[in-house]
C-alpha atoms as a PDB file:
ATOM      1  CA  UNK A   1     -85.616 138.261 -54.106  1.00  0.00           C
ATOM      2  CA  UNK A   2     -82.343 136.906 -51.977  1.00  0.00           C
ATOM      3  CA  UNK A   3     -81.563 138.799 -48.976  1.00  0.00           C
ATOM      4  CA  UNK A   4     -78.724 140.405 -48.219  1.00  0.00           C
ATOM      5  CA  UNK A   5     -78.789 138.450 -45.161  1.00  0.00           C
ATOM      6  CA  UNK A   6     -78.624 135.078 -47.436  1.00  0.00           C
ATOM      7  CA  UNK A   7     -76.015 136.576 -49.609  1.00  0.00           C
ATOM      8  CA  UNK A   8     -74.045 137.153 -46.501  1.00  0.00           C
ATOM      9  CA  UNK A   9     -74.474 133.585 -45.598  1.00  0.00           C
ATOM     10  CA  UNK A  10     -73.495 132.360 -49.255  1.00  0.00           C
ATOM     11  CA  UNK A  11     -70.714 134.444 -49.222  1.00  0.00           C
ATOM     12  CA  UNK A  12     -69.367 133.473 -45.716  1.00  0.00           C
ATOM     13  CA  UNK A  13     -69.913 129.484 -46.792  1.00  0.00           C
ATOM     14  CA  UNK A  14     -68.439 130.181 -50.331  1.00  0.00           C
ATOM     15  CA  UNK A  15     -65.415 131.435 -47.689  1.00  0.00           C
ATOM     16  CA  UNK A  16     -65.306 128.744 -45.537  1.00  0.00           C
ATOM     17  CA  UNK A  17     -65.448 126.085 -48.387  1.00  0.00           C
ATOM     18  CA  UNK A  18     -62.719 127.641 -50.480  1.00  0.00           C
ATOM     19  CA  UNK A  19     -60.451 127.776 -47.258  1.00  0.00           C
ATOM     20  CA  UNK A  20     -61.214 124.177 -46.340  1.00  0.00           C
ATOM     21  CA  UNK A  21     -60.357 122.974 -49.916  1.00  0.00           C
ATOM     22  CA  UNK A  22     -56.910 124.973 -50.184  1.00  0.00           C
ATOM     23  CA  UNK A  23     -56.193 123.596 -46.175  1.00  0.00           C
ATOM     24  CA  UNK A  24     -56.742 120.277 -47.865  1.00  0.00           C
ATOM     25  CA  UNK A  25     -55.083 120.667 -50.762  1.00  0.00           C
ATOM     26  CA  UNK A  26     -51.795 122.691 -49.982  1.00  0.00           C
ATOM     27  CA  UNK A  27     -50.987 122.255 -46.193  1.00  0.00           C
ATOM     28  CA  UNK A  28     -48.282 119.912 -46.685  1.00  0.00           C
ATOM     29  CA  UNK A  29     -46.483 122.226 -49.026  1.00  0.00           C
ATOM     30  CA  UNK A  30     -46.588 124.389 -46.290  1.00  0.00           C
ATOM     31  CA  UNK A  31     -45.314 122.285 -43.425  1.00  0.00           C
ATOM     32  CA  UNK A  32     -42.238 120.748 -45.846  1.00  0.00           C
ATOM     33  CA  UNK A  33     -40.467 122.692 -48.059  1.00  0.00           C
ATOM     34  CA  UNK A  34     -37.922 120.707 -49.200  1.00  0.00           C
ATOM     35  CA  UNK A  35     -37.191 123.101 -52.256  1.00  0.00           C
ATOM     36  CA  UNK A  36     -36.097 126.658 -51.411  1.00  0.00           C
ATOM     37  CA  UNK A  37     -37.263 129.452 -53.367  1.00  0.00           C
ATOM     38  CA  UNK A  38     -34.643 129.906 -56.356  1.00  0.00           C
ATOM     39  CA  UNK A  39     -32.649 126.751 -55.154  1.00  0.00           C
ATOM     40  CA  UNK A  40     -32.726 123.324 -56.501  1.00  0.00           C
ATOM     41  CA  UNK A  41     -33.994 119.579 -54.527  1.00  0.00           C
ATOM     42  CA  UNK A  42     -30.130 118.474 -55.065  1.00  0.00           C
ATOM     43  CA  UNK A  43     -27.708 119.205 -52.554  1.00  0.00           C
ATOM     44  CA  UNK A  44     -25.355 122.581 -53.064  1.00  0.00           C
ATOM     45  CA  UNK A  45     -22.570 121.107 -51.172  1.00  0.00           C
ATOM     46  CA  UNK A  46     -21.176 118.053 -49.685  1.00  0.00           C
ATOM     47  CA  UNK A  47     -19.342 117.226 -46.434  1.00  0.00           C
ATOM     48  CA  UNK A  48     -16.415 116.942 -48.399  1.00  0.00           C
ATOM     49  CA  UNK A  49     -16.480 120.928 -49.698  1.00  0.00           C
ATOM     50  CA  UNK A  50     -16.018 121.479 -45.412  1.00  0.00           C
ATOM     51  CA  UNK A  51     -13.293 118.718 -45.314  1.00  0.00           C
ATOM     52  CA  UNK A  52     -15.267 116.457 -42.933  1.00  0.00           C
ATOM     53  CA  UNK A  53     -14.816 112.532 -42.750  1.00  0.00           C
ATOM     54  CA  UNK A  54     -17.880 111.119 -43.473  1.00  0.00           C
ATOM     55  CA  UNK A  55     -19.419 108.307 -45.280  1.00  0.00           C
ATOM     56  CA  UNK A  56     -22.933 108.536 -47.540  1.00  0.00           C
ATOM     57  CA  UNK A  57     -25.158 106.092 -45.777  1.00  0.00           C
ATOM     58  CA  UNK A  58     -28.427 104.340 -47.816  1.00  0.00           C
ATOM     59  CA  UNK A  59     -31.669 103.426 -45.802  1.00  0.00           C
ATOM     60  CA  UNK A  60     -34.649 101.665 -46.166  1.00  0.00           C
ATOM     61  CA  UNK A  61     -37.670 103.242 -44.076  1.00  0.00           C
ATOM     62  CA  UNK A  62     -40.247 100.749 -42.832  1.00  0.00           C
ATOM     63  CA  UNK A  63     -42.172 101.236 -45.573  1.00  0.00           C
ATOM     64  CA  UNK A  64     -39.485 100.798 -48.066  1.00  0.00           C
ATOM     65  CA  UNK A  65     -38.768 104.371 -48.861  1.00  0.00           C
ATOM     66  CA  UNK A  66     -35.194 104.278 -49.647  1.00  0.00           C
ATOM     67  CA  UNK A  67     -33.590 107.156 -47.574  1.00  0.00           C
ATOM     68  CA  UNK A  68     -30.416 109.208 -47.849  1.00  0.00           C
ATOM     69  CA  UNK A  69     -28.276 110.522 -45.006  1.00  0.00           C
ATOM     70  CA  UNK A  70     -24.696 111.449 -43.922  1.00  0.00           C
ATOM     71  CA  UNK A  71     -22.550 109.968 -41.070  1.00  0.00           C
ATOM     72  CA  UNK A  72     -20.049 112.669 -40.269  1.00  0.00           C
ATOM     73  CA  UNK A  73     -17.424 111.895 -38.329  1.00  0.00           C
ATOM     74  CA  UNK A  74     -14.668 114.367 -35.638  1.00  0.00           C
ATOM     75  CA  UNK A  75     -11.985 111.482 -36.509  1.00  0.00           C
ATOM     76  CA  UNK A  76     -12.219 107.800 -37.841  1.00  0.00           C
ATOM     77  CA  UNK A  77     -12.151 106.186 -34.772  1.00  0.00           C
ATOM     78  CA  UNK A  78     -14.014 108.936 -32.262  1.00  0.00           C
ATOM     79  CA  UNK A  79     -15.844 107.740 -29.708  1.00  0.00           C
ATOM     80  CA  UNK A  80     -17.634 110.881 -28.400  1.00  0.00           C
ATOM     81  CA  UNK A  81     -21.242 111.499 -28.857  1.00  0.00           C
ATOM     82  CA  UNK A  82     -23.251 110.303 -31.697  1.00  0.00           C
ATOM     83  CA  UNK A  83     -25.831 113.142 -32.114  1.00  0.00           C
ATOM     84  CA  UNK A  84     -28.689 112.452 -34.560  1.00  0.00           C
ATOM     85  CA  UNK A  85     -29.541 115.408 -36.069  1.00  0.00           C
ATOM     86  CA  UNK A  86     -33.241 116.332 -37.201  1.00  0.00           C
ATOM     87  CA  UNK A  87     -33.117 119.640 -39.600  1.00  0.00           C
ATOM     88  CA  UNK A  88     -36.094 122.414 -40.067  1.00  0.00           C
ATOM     89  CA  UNK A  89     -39.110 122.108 -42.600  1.00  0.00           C
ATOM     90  CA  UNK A  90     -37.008 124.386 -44.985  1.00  0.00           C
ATOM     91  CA  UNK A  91     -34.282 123.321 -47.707  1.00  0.00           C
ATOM     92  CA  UNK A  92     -31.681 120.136 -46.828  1.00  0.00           C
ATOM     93  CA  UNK A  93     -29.161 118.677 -44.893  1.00  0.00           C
ATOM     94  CA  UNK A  94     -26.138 120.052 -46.919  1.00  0.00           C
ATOM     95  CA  UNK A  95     -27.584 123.824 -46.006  1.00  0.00           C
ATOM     96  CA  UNK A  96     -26.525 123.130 -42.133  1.00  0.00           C
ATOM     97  CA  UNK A  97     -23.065 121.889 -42.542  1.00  0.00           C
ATOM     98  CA  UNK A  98     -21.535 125.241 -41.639  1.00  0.00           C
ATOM     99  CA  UNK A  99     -23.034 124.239 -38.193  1.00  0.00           C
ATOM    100  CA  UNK A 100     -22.555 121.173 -38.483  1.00  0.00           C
ATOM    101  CA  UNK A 101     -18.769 121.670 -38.944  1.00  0.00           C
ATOM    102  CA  UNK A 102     -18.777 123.715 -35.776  1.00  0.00           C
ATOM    103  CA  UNK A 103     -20.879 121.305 -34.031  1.00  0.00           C
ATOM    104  CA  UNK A 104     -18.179 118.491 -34.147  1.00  0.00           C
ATOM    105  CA  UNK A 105     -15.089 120.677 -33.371  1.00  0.00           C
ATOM    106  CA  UNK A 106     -16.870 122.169 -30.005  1.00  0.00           C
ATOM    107  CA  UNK A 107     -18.557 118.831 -29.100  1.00  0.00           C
ATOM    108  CA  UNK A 108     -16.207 116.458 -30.101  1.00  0.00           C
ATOM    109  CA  UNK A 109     -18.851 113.752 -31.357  1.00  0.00           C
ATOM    110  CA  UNK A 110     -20.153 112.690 -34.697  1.00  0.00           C
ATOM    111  CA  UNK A 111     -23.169 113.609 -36.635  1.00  0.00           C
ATOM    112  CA  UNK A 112     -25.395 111.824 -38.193  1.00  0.00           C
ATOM    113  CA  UNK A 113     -27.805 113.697 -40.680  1.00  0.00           C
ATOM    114  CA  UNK A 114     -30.786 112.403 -41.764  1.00  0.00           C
ATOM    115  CA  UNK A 115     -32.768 113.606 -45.389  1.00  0.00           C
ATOM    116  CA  UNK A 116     -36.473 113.027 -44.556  1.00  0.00           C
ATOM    117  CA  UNK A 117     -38.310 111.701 -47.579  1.00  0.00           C
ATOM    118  CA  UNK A 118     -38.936 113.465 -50.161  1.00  0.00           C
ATOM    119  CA  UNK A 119     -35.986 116.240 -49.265  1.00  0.00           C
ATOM    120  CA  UNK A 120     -32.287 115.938 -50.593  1.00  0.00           C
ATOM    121  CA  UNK A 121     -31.310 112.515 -52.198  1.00  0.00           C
ATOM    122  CA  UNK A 122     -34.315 110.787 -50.526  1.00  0.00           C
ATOM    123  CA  UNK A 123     -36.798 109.313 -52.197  1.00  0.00           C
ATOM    124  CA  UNK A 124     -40.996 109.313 -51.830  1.00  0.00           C
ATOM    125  CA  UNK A 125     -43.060 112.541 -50.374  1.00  0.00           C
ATOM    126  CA  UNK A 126     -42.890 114.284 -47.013  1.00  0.00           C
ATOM    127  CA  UNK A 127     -46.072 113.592 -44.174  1.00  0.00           C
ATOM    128  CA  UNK A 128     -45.899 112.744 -40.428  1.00  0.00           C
ATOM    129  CA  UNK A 129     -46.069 109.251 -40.487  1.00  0.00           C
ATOM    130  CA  UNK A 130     -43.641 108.665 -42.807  1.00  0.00           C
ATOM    131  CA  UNK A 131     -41.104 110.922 -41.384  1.00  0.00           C
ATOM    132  CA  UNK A 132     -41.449 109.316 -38.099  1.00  0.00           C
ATOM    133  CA  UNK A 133     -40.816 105.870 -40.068  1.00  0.00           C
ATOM    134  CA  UNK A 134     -37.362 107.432 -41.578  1.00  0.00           C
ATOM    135  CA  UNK A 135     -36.436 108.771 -38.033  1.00  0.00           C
ATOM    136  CA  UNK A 136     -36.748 105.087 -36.639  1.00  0.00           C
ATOM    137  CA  UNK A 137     -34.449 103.708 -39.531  1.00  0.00           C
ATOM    138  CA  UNK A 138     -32.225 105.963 -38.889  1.00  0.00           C
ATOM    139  CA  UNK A 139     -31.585 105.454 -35.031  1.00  0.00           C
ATOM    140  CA  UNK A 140     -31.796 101.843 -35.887  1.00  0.00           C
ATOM    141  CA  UNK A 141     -29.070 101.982 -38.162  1.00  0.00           C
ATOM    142  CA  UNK A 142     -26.893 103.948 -35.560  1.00  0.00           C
ATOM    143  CA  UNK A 143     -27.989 101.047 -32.892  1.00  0.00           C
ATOM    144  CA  UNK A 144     -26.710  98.678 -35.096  1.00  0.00           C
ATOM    145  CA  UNK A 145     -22.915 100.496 -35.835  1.00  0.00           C
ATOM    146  CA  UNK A 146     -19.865  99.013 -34.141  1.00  0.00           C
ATOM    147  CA  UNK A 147     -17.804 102.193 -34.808  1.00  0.00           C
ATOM    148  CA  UNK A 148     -19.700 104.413 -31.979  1.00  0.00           C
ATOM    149  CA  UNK A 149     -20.526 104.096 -28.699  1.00  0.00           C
ATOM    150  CA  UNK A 150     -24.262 103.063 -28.816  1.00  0.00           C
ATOM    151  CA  UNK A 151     -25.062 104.462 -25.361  1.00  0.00           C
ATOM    152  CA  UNK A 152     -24.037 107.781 -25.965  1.00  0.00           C
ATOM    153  CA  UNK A 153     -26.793 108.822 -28.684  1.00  0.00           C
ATOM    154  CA  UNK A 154     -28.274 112.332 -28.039  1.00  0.00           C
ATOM    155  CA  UNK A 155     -30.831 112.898 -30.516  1.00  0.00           C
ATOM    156  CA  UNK A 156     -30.788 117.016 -31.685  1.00  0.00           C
ATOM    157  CA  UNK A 157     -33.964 118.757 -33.384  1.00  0.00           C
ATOM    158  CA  UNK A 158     -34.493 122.123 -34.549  1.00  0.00           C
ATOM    159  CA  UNK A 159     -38.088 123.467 -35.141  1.00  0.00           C
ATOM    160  CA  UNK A 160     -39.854 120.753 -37.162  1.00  0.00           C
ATOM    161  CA  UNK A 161     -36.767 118.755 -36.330  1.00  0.00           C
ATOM    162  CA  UNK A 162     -37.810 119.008 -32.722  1.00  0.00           C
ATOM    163  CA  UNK A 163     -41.000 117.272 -33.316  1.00  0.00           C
ATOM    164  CA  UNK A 164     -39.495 114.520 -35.179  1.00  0.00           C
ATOM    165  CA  UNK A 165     -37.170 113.960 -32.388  1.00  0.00           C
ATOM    166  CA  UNK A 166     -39.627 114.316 -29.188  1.00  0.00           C
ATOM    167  CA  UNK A 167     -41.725 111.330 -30.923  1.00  0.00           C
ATOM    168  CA  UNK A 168     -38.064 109.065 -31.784  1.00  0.00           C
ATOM    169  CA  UNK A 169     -36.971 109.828 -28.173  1.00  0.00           C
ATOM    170  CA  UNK A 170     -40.181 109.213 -26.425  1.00  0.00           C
ATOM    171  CA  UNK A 171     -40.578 105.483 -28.480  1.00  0.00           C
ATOM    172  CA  UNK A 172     -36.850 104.825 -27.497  1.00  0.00           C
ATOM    173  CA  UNK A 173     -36.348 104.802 -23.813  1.00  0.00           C
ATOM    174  CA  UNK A 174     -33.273 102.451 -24.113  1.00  0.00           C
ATOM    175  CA  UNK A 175     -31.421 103.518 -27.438  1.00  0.00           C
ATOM    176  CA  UNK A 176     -31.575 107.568 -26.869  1.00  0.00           C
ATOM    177  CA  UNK A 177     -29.501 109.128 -24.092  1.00  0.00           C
ATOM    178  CA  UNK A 178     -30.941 112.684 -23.956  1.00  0.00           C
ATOM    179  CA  UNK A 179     -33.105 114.720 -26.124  1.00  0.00           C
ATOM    180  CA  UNK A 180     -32.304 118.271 -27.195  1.00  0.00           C
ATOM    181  CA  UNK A 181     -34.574 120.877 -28.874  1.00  0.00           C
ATOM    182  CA  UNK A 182     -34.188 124.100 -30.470  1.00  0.00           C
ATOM    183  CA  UNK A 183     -36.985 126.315 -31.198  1.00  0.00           C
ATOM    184  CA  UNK A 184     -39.388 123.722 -31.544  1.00  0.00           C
ATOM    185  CA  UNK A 185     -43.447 124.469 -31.879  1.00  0.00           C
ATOM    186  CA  UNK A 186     -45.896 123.331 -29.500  1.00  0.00           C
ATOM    187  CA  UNK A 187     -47.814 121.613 -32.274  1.00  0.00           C
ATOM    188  CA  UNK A 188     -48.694 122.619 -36.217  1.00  0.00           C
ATOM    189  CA  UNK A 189     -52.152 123.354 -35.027  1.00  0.00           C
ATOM    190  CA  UNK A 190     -51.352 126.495 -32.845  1.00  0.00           C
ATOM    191  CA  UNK A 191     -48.658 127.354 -35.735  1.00  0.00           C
ATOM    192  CA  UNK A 192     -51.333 127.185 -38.298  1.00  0.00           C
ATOM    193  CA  UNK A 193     -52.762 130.341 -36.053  1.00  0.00           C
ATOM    194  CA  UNK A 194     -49.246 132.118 -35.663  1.00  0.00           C
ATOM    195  CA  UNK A 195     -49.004 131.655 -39.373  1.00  0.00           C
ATOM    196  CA  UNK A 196     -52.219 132.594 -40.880  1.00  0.00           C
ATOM    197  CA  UNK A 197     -53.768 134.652 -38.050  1.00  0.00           C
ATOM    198  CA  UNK A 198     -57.464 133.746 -39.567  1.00  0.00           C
ATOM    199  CA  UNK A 199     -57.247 130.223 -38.734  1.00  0.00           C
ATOM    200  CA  UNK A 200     -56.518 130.602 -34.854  1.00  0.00           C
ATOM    201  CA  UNK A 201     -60.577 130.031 -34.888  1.00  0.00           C
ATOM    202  CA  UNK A 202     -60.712 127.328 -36.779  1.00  0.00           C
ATOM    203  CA  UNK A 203     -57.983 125.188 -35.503  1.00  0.00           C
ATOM    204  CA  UNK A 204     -55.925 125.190 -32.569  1.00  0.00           C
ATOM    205  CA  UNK A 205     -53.991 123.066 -29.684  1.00  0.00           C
ATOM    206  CA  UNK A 206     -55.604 122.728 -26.719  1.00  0.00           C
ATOM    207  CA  UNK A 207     -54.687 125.698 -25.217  1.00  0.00           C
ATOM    208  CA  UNK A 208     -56.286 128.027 -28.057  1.00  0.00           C
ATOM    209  CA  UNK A 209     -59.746 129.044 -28.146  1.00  0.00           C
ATOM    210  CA  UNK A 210     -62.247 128.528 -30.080  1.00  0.00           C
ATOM    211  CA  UNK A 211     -63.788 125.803 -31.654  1.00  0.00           C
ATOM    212  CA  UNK A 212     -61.095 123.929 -33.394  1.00  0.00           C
ATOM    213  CA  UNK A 213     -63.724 122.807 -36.109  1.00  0.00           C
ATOM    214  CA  UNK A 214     -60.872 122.196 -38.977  1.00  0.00           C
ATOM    215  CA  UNK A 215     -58.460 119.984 -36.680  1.00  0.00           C
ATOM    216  CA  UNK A 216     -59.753 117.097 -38.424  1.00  0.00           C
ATOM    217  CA  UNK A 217     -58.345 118.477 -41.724  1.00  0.00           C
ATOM    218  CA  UNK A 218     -54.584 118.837 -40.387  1.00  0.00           C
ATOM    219  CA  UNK A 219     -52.564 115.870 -41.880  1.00  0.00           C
ATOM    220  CA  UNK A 220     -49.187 116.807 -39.940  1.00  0.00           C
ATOM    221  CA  UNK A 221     -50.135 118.075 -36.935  1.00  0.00           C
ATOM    222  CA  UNK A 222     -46.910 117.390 -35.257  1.00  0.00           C
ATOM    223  CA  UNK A 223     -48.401 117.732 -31.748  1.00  0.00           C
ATOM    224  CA  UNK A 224     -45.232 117.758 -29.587  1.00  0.00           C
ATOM    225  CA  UNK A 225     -47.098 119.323 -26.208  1.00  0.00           C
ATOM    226  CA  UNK A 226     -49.029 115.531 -26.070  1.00  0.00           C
ATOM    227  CA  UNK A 227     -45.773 113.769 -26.413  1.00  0.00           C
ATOM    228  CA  UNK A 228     -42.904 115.743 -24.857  1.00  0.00           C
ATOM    229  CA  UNK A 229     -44.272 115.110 -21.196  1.00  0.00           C
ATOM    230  CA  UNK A 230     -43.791 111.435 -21.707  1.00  0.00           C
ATOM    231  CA  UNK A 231     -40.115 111.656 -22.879  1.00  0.00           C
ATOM    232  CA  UNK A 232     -37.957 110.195 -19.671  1.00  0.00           C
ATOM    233  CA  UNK A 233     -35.219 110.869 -21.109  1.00  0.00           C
ATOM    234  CA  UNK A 234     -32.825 114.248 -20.264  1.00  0.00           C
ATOM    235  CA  UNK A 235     -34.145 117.332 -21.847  1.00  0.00           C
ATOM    236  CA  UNK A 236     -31.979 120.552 -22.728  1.00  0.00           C
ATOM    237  CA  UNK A 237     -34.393 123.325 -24.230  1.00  0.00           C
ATOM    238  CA  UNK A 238     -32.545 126.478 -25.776  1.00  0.00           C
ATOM    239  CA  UNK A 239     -35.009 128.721 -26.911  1.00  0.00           C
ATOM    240  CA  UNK A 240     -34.190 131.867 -29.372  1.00  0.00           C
ATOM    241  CA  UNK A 241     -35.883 134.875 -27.910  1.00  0.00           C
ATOM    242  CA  UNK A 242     -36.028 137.049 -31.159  1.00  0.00           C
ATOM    243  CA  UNK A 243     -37.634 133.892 -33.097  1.00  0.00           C
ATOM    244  CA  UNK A 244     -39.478 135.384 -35.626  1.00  0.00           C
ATOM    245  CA  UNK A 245     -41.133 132.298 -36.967  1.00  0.00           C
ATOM    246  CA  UNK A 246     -42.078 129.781 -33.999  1.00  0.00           C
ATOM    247  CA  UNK A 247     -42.639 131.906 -30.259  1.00  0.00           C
ATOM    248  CA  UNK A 248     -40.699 131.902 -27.888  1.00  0.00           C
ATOM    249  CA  UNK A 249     -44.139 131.006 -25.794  1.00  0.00           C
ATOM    250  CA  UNK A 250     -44.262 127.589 -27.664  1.00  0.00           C
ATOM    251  CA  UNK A 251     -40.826 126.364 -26.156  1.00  0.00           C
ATOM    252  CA  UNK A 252     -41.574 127.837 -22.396  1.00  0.00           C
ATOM    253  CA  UNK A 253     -44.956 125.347 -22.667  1.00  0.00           C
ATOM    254  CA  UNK A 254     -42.718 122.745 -24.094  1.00  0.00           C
ATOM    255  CA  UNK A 255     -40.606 122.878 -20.822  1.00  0.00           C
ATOM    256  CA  UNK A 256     -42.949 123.334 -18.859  1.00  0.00           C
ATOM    257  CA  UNK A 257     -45.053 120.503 -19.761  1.00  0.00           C
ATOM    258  CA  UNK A 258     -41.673 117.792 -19.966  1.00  0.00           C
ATOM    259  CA  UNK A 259     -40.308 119.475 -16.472  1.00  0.00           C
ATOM    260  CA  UNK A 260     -43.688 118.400 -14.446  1.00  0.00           C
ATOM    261  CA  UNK A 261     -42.863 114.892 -14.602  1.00  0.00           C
ATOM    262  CA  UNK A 262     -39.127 114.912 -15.852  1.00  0.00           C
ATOM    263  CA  UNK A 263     -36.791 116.477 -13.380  1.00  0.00           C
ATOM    264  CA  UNK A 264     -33.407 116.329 -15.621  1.00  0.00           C
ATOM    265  CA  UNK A 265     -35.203 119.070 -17.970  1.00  0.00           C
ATOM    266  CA  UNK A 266     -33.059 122.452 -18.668  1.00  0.00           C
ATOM    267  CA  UNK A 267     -34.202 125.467 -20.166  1.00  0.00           C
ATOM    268  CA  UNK A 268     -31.696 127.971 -21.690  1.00  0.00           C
ATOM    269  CA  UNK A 269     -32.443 131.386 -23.095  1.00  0.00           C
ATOM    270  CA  UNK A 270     -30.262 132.783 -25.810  1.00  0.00           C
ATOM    271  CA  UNK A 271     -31.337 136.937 -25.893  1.00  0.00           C
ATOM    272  CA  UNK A 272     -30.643 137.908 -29.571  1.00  0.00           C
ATOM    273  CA  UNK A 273     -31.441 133.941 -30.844  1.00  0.00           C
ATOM    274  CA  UNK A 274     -33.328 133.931 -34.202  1.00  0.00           C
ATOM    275  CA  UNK A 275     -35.270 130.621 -35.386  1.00  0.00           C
ATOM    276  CA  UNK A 276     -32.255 130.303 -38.063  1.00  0.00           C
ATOM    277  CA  UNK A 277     -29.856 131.599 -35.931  1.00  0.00           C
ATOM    278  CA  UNK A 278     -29.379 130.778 -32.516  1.00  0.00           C
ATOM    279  CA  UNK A 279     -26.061 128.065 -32.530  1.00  0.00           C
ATOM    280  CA  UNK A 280     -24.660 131.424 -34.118  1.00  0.00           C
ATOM    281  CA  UNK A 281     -26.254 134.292 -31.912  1.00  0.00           C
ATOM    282  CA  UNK A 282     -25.625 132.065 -28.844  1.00  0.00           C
ATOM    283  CA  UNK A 283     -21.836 131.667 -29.443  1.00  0.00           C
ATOM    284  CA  UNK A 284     -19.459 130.324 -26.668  1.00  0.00           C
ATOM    285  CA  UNK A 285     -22.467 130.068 -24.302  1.00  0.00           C
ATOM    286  CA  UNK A 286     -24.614 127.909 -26.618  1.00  0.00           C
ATOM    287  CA  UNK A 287     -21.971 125.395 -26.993  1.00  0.00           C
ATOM    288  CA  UNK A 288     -20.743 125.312 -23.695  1.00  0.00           C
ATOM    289  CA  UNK A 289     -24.536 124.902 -22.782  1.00  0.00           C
ATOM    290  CA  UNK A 290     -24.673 121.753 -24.667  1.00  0.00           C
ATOM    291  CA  UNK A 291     -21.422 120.646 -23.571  1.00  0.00           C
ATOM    292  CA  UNK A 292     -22.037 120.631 -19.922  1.00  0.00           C
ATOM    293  CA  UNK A 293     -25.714 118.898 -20.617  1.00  0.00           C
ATOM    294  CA  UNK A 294     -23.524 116.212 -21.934  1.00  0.00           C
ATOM    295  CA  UNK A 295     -21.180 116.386 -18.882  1.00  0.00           C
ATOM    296  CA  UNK A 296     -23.798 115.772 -16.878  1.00  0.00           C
ATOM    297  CA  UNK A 297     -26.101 113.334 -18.750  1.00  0.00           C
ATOM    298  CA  UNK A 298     -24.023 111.861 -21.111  1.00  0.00           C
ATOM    299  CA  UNK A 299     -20.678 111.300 -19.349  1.00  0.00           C
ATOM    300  CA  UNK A 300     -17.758 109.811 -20.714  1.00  0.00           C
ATOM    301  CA  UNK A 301     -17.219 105.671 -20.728  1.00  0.00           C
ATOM    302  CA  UNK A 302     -14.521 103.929 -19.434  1.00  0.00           C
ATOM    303  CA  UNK A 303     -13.559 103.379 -23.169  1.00  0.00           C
ATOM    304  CA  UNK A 304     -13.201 107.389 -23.837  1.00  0.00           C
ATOM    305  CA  UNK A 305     -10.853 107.438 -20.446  1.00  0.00           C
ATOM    306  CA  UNK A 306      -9.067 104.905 -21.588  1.00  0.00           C
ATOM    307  CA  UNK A 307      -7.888 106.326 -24.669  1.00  0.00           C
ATOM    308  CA  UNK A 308      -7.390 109.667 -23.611  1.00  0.00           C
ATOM    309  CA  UNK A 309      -4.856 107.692 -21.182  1.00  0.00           C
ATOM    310  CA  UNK A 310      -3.221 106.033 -24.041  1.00  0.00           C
ATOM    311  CA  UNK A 311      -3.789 109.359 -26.055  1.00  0.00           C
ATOM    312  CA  UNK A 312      -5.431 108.109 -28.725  1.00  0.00           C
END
């Protein structure tokens, strides 16, 4: 006769199995979401809806994914800041134009928007490496443009964005100017806790407990805390307080970890910031944060004072 001491032990096994095989099977659908519930993979909008110069630009990842991305431009022949922006987990590049918009009329720079495999017009499937591939093709192909002024790229990531951009940055010493990050996670293994409270056991960063006996599962574990102390460039951290999906706690650590050996880190608090919402919580004082972190680390070139001289 089985005890109920064995069935416990089946049971508990039969548990651990099943979780283990859905971890396996689903996690990526869980980290990219390219799709929005209700919504379709194409994009709702273009540039063009907002009335923004721009230009559809076609790229070839390393691997020979063929990519998809924008190139929005203030004016044709602006030569502010070329910010590289690196979107959220959730939906595509044409549902942050609205920001986007606002971005270049308060920054005066350009945009360039990048769809990560497997989201918007891209081609292939979503995973770590390969997103870190398109992120690379993507600042090469800005390198390479005679239109902008190549020292002046400022690479911009919100939550899984964030992550993409600390690893670009960090490989990049001498093609990115400054780094900036918006509600960014530690790493997908202590999110995997926040998220599904049952895992913080399981697997974990290195600053959970326990013993972290599933890490080896995580595909895309995104672990910006190793690689955000070795970024040299400038760092500006703004950090949503009310951010319901990522803690604030993850972007204090963040800071904390870059600002022990980088000494042109910033950390700004916006009060009523949401993980969505912060560029529009934050109003005047989130863009006048940004624009005096580009005063200061990403000044104007003799070619921009120029100009304004000859007010072009």
């Amino acid at each position: 006769m089985v005890s109920y001491v064995s069935v416990l032990l089946y049971g508990v096994g039969g548990i651990v199995v099943a979780g283990m095989a859905l971890l396996v099977a689903f996690q990526e659908k869980l980290v990219y979401v390219p799709v929005l519930p209700g919504l379709t993979k194409s994009y709702p909008i273009t540039p063009a809806r907002l009335r923004l110069v721009y230009e559809d630009v076609w790229l070839r990842s390393s691997d020979g994914i063929r990519l998809h991305s924008w190139f929005i431009k203030l004016f044709p022949e602006c030569r502010g800041p070329t910010i590289l922006f690196f979107q959220e987990n959730a939906g595509n590049i044409a549902h942050r134009l609205e920001m986007v918009r606002i971005m270049l009329q308060r920054l005066q720079c350009n945009v360039f928007m990048l769809s990560y495999r497997g989201y918007g017009a891209s081609d292939g499937y979503p995973s770590q490496h390969g997103i870190i591939n398109d992120a690379q093709a993507a600042l090469d192909h800005l390198s390479q443009r005679t239109d902008i002024d190549t020292d002046r790229i400022v690479v911009f990531g919100r939550s899984l964005g964030g992550a993409v951009g600390s690893v670009l940055t960090k490989n990049n010493p001498d093609k990115v100017a400054a780094l900036i990050l918006e509600n960014t996670f530690t790493s997908i293994l202590d999110m995997a806790g926040v998220l599904l409270p049952f895992l913080k056991w399981v697997i974990g960063g290195p600053g959970t407990k326990g013993p972290k006996i599933l890490n080896f599962l995580v595909r895309s574990p995104w672990s910006t805390i190793d690689i955000i102390g070795q970024v040299k460039q400038p760092i500006l951290f703004l950090s949503g307080l009310q951010d319901e999906m990522v803690p604030p706690s993850h972007m204090q650590m963040l800071y904390a970890k870059a600002a022990a050996r980088n000494r042109q880190c910033i950390f700004v608090e916006f009060p009523t910031g949401m993980h969505m919402d912060t560029w529009l919580s934050g109003g005047d004082h989130y863009w006048r944060t940004i624009q005096q972190f580009f005063e200061k680390h990403v000044p104007k070139t003799g070619y921009d004072i120029d100009s304004q001289r000859r007010g072009d």
